[in-house]
Protein backbone atom coordinates (compact mmCIF):
# COMPACT_ATOMS: atom_id res chain seq x y z
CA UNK A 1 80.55 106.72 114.82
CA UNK A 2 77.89 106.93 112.64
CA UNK A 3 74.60 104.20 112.11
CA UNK A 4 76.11 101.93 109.22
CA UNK A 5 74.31 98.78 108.37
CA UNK A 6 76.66 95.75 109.44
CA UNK A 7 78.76 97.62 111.45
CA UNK A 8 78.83 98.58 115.67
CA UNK A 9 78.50 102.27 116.26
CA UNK A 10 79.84 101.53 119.69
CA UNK A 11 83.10 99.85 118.95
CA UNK A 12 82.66 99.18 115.07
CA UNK A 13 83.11 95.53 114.83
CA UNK A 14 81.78 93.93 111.43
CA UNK A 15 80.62 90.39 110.46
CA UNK A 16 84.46 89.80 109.23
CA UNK A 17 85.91 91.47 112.72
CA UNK A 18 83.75 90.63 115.74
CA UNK A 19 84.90 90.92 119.05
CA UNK A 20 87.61 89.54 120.69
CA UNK A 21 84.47 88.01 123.25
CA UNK A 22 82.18 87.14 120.01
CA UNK A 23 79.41 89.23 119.47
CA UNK A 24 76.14 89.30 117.21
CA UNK A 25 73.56 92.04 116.55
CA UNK A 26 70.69 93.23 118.84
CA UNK A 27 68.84 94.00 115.74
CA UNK A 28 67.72 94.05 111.93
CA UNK A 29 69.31 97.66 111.88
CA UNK A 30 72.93 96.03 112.52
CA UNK A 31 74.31 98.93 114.34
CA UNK A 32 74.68 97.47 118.05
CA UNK A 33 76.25 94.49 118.83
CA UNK A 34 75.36 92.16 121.54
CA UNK A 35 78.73 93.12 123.53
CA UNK A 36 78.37 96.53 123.46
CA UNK A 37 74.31 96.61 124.27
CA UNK A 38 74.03 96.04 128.01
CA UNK A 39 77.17 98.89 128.56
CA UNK A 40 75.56 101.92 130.26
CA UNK A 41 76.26 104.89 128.29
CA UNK A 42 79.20 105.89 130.09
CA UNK A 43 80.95 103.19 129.11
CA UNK A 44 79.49 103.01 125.25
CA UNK A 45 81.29 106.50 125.37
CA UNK A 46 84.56 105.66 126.83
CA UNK A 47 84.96 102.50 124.58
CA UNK A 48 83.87 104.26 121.47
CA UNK A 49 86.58 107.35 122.43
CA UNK A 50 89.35 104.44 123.21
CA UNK A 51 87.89 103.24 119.32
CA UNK A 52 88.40 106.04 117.91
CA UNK A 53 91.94 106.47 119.47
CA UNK A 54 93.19 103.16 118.41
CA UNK A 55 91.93 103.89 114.71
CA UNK A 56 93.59 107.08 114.42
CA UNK A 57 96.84 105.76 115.35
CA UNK A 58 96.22 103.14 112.72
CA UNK A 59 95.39 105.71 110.33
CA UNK A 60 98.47 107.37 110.87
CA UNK A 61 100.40 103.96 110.75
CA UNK A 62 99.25 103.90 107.17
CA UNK A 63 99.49 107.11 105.89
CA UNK A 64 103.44 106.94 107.30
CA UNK A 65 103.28 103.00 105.06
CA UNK A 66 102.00 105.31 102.27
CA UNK A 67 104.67 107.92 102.26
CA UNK A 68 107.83 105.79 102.80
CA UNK A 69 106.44 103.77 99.52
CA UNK A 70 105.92 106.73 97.84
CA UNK A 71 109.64 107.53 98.09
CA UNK A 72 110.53 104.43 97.32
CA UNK A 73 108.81 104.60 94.27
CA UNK A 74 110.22 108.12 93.51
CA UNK A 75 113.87 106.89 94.34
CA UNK A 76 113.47 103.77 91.66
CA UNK A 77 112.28 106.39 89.29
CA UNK A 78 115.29 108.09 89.24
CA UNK A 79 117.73 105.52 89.07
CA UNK A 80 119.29 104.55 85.59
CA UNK A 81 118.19 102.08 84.18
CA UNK A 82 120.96 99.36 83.83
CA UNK A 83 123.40 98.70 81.02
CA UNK A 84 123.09 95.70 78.77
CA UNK A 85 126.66 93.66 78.23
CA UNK A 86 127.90 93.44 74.99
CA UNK A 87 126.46 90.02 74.43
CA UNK A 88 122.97 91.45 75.79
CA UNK A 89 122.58 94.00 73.33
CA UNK A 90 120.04 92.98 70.38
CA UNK A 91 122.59 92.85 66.94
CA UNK A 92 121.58 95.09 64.29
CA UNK A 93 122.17 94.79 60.82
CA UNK A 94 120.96 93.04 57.93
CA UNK A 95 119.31 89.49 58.43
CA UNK A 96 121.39 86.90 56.15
């Protein structure tokens, strides 16, 4: 992960998601948090693979949320669009 302000580069928490065990920031640079600072680098590496992991399968979660809406929307397209009753349909004509 790369060194964005306001976000871990270990196991990219934010202000609006800390970790589950509350966290803060080591610095002014926002890019460490306090629970992932005193892991050795081993284990910054193995939690910021297991990261990574977890947001692809999220990513993937979504893009399948994406597709079965966008045949959704495809399969409304296509559908006709319902007939009016008789007593629905506006009267034309001259006004008296």
């Amino acid at each position: 992960m790369s060194n964005i302000r306001g976000m871990c580069k270990v196991c990219a928490c934010t202000e609006a998601e800390a970790c589950e065990e509350g966290c803060g920031w080591t610095d002014a640079s926002q890019t460490l948090c306090t629970a992932c600072a005193p892991l050795s680098d081993a284990e910054r590496a193995a939690k910021r693979s297991a990261n990574l992991a977890e947001l692809g399968e999220r990513l993937m979660m979504i893009e399948g949320q994406q597709q079965e809406l966008a045949l959704r929307c495809q399969v409304l397209r296509r559908r006709p669009a319902p007939r009016r009753s008789q007593a629905q349909r506006p009267k034309l004509g001259r006004k008296s």
